[in-house]
C-alpha atoms as a PDB file:
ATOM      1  CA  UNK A   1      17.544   9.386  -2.404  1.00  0.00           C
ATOM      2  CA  UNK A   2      17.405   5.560  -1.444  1.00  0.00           C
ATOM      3  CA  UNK A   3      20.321   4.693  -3.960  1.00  0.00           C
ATOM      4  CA  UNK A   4      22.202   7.346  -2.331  1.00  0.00           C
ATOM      5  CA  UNK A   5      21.933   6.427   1.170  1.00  0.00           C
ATOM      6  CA  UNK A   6      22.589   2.590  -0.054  1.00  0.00           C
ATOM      7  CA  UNK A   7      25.570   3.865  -1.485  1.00  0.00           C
ATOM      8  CA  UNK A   8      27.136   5.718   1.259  1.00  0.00           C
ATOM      9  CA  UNK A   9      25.887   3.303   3.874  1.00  0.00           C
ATOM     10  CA  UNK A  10      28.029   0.204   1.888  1.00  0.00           C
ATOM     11  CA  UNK A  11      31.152   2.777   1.467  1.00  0.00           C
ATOM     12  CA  UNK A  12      30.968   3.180   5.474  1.00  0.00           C
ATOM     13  CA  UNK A  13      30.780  -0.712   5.765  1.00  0.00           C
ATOM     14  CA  UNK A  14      33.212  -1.121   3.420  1.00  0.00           C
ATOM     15  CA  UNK A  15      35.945   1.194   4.594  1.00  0.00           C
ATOM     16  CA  UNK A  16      35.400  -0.113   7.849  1.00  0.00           C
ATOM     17  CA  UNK A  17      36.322  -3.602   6.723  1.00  0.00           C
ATOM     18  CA  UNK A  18      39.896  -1.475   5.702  1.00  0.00           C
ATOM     19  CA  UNK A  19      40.396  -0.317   9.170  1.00  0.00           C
ATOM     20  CA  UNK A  20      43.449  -1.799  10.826  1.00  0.00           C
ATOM     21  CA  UNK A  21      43.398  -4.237  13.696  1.00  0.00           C
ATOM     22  CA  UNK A  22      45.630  -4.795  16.807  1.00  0.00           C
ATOM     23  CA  UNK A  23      48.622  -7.579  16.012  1.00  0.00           C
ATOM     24  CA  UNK A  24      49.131 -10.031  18.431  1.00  0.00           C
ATOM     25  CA  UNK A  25      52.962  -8.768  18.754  1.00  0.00           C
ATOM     26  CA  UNK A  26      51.764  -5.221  20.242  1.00  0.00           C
ATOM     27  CA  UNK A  27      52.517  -4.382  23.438  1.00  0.00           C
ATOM     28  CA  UNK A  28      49.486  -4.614  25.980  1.00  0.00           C
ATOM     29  CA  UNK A  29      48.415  -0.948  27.288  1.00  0.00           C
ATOM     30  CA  UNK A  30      49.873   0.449  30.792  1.00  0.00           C
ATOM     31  CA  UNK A  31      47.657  -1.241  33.509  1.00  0.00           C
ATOM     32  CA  UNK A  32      47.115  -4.187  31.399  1.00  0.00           C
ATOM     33  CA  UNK A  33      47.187  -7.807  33.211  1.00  0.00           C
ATOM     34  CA  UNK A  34      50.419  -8.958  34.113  1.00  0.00           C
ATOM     35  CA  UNK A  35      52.105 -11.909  31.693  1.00  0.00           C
ATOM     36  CA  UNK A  36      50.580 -15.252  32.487  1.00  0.00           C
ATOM     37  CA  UNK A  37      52.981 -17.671  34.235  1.00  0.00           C
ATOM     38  CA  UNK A  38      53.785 -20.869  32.340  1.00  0.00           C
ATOM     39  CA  UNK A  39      51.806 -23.607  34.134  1.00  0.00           C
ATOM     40  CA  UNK A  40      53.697 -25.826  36.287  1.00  0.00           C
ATOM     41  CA  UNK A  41      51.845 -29.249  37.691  1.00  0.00           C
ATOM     42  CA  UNK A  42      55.155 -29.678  39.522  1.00  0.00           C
ATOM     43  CA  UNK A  43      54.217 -27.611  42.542  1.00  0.00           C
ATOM     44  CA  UNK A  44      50.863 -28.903  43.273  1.00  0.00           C
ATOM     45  CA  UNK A  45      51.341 -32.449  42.903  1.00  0.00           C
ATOM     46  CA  UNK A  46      51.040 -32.713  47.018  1.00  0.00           C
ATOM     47  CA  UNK A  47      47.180 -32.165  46.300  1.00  0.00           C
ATOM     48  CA  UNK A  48      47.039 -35.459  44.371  1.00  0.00           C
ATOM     49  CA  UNK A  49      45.082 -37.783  47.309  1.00  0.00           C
ATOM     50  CA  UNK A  50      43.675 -35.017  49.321  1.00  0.00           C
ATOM     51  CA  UNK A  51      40.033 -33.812  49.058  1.00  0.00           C
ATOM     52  CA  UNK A  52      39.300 -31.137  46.548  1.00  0.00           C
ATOM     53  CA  UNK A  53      38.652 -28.424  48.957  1.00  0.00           C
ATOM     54  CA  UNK A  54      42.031 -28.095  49.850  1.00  0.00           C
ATOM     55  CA  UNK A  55      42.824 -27.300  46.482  1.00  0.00           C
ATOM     56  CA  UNK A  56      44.045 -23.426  46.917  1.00  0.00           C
ATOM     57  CA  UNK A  57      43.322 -20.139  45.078  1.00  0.00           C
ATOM     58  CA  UNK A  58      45.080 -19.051  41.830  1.00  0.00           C
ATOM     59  CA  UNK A  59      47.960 -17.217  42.655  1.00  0.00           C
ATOM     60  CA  UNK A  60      48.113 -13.768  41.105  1.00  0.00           C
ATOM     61  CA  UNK A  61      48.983 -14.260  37.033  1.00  0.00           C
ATOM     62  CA  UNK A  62      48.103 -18.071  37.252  1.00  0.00           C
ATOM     63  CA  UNK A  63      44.522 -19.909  36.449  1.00  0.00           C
ATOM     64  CA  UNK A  64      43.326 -22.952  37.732  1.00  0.00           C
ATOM     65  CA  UNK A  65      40.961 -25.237  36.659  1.00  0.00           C
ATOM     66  CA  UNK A  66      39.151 -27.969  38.636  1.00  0.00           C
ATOM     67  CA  UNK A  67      37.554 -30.457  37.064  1.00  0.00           C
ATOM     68  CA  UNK A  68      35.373 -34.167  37.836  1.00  0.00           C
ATOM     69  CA  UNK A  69      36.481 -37.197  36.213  1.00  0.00           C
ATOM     70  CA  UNK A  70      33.253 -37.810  34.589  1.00  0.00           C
ATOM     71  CA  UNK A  71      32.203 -33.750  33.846  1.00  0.00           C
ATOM     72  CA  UNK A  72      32.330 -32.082  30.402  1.00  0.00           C
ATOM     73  CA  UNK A  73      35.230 -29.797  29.766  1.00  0.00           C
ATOM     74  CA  UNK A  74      36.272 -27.431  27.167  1.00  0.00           C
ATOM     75  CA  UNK A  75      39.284 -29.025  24.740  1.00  0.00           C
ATOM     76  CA  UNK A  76      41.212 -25.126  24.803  1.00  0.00           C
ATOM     77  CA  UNK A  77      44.899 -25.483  25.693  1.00  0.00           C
ATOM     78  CA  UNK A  78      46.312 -22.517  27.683  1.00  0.00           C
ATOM     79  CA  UNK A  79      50.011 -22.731  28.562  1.00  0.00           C
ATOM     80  CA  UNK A  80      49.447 -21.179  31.819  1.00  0.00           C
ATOM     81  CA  UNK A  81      46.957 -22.721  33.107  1.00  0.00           C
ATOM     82  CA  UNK A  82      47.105 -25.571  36.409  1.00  0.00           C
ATOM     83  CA  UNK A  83      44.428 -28.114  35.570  1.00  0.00           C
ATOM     84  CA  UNK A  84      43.279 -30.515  39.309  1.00  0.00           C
ATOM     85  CA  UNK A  85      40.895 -33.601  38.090  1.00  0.00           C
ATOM     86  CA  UNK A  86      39.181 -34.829  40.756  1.00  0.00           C
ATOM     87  CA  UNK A  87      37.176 -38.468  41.136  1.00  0.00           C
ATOM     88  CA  UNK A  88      33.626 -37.084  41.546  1.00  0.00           C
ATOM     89  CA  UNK A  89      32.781 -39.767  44.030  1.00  0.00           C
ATOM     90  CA  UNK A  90      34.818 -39.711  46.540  1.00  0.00           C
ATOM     91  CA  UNK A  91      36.112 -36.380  45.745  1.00  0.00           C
ATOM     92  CA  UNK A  92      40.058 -36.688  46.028  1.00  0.00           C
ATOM     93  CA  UNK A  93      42.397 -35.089  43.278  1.00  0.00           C
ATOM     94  CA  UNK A  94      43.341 -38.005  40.725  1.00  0.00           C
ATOM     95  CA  UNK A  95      45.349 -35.967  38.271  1.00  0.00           C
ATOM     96  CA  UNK A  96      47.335 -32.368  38.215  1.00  0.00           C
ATOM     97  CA  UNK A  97      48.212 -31.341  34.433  1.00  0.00           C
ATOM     98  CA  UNK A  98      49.071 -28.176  32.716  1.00  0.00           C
ATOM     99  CA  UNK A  99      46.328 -27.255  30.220  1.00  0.00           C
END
């Protein structure tokens, strides 16, 4: 009975290894998010100077990022995303970069 069981349990596990996965290329479902805008430093550059708090919210289908000059931070590019680096004494926006 144990061989049996052991048997069907590792043709479950293995068929489920078969089973088909989604491809990058598909579609995203209705009510998925919207496409991601390509970053673009361009249009916040007026924030370089001026105190991190005036730094705004993401615009819908954008991502921002604020960061300190001397704080850890993930190495991921993402195409659409606005990154502000800030000096974390005196707190003014050194930098505006896409990634």
């Amino acid at each position: 009975m144990k061989i049996a069981l052991t048997l069907i349990a590792v043709g479950a596990l293995s068929l489920a290894a078969c089973a088909p996965t989604q491809d990058a290329s598909t579609p995203p479902a209705d009510g998925a998010q919207p496409n991601p805008i390509a970053c673009q430093p361009g249009d916040y550059q007026e924030y370089v100077g001026r105190n991190r708090s005036t730094i705004p919210a993401a615009p819908a289908g954008r991502s921002f990022r604020v960061l300190c000059s001397s704080c850890a931070a993930t190495m991921d590019y993402r195409f659409d995303r606005v990154t502000f680096t800030y000096d974390d004494t005196s707190n003014l926006v050194t930098r505006v970069a896409c990634g």
